[in-house]
C-alpha atoms as a PDB file:
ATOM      1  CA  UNK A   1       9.381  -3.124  -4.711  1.00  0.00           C
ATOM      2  CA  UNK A   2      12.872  -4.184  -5.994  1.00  0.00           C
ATOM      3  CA  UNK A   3      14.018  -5.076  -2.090  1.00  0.00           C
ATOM      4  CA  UNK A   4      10.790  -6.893  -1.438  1.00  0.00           C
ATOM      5  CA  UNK A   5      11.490  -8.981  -4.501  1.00  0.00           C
ATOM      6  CA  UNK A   6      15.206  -9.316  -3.653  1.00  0.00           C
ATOM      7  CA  UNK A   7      14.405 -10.508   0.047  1.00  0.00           C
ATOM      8  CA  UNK A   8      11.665 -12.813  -1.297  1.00  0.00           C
ATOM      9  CA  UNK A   9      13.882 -14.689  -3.876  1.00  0.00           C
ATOM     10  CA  UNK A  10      16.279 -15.113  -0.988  1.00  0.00           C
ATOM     11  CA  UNK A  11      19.432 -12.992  -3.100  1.00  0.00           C
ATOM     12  CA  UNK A  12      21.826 -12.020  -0.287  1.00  0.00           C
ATOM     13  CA  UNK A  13      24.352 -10.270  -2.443  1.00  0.00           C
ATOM     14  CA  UNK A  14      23.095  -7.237  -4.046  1.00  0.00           C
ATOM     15  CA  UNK A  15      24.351  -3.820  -5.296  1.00  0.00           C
ATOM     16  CA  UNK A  16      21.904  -1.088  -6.220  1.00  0.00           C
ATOM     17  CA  UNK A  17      22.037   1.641  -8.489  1.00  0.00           C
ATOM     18  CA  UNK A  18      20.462   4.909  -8.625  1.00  0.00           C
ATOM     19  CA  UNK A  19      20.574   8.022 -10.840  1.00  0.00           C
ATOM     20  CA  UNK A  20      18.991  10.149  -8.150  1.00  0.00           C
ATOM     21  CA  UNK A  21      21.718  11.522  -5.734  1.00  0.00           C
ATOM     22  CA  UNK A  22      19.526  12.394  -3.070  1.00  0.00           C
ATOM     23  CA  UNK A  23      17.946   9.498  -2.669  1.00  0.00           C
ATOM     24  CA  UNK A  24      21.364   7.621  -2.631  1.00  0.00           C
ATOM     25  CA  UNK A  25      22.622   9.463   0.374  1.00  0.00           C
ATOM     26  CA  UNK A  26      19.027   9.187   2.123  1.00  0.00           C
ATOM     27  CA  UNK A  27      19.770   5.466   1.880  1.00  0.00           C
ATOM     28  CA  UNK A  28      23.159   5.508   3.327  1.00  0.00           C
ATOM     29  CA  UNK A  29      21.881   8.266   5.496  1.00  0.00           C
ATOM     30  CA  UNK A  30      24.293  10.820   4.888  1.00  0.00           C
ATOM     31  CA  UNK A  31      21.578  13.127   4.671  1.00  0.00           C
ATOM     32  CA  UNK A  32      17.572  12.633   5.239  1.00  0.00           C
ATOM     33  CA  UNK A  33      14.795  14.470   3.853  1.00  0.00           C
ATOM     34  CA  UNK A  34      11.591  14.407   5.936  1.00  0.00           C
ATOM     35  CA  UNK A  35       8.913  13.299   3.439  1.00  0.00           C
ATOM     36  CA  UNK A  36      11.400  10.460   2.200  1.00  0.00           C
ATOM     37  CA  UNK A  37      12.209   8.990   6.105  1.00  0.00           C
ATOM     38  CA  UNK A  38       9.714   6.598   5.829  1.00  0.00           C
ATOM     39  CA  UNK A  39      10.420   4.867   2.887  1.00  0.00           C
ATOM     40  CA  UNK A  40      14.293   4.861   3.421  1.00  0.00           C
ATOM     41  CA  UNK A  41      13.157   2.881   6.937  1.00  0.00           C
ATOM     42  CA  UNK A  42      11.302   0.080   5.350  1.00  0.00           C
ATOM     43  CA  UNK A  43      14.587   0.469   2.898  1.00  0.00           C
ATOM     44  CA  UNK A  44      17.531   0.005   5.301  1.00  0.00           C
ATOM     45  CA  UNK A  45      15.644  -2.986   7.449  1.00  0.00           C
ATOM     46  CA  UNK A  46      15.516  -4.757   4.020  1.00  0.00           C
ATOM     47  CA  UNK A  47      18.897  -3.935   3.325  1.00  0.00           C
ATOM     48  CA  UNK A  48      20.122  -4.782   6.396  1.00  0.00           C
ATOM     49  CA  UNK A  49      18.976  -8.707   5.765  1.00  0.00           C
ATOM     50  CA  UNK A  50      20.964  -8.671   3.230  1.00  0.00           C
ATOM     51  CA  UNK A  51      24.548  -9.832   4.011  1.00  0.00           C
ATOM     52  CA  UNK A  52      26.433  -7.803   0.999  1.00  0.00           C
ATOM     53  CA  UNK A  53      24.586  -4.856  -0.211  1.00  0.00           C
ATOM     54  CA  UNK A  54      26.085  -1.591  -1.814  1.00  0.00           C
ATOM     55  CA  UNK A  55      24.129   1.335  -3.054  1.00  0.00           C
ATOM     56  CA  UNK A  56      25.539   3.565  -5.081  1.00  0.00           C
ATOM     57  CA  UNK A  57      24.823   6.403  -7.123  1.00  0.00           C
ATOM     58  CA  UNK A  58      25.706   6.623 -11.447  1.00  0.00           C
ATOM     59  CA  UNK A  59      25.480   9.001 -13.913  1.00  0.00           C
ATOM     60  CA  UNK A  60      22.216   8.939 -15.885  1.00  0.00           C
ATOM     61  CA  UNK A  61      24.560   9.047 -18.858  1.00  0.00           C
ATOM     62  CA  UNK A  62      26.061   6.154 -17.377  1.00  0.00           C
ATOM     63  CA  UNK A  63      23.235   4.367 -16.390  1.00  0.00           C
ATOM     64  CA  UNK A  64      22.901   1.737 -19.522  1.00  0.00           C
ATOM     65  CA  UNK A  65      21.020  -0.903 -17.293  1.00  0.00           C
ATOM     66  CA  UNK A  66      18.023   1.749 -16.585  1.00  0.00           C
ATOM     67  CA  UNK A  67      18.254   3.179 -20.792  1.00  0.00           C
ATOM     68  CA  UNK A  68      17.341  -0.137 -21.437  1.00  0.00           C
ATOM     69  CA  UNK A  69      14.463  -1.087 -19.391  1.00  0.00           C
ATOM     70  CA  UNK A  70      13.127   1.489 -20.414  1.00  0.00           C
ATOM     71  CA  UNK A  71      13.111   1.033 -24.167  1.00  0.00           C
ATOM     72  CA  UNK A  72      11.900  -2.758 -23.236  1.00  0.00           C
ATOM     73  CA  UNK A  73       8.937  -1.348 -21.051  1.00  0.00           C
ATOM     74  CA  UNK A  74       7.878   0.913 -23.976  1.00  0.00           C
ATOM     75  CA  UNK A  75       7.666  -2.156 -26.205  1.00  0.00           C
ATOM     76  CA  UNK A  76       6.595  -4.858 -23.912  1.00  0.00           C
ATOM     77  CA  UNK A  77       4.613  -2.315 -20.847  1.00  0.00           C
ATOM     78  CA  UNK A  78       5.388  -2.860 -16.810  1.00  0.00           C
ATOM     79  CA  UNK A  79       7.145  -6.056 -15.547  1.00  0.00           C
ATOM     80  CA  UNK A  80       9.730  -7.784 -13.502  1.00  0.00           C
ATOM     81  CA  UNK A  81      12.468  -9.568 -15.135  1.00  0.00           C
ATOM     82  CA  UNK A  82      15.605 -11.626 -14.049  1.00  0.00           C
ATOM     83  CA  UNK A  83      18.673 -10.604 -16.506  1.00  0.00           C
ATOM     84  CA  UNK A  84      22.246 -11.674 -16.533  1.00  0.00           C
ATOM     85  CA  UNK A  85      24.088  -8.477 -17.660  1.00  0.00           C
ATOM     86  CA  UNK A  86      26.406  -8.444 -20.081  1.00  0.00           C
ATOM     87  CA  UNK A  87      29.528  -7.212 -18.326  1.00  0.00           C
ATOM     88  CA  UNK A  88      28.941  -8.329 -14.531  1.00  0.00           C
ATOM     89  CA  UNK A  89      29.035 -11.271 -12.357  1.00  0.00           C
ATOM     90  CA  UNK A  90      25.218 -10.121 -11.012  1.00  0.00           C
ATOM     91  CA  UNK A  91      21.854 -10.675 -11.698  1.00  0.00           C
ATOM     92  CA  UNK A  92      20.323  -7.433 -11.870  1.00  0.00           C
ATOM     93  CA  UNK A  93      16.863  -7.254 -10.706  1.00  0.00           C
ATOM     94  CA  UNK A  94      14.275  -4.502 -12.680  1.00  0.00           C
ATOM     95  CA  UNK A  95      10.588  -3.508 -11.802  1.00  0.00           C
END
């Protein structure tokens, strides 16, 4: 859902975090896992409109952007939002 609504608002720059390891390396297929190949397809052909994309994995303990949403999405339930960080020159993009 977060690279539909990346391709649909047209952002071409883009860098991805994920706390799950696996899934990281699925997407920059260093290794696959059968039941995720199908998703990580529809993935990489979004990805690959994109013309500067990096996906990378971080620490849970590390991963303030995500510790945050969810406190927000406690208080306020599921949604999309557009957020200028704090510390980077991106617009991260939550759902």
């Amino acid at each position: 859902m977060g690279l539909q609504l990346v391709s649909e608002l047209k952002f071409d720059r883009v860098i991805i975090q994920s706390d799950a390891q696996v899934v990281v390396d699925c997407v920059i297929s260093i290794s696959s896992i059968a039941v995720l190949d199908p998703i990580m397809m529809d993935c990489n052909v979004l990805i690959s409109n994109l013309s500067d994309c990096v996906v990378m994995f971080i620490r849970r303990a590390l991963n303030f952007d995500a510790h945050h949403m969810v406190g927000v999405g406690r208080n306020y339930g599921s949604k999309t939002w557009l957020d200028s960080p704090k510390h980077e020159p991106c617009i991260p993009v939550y759902c």
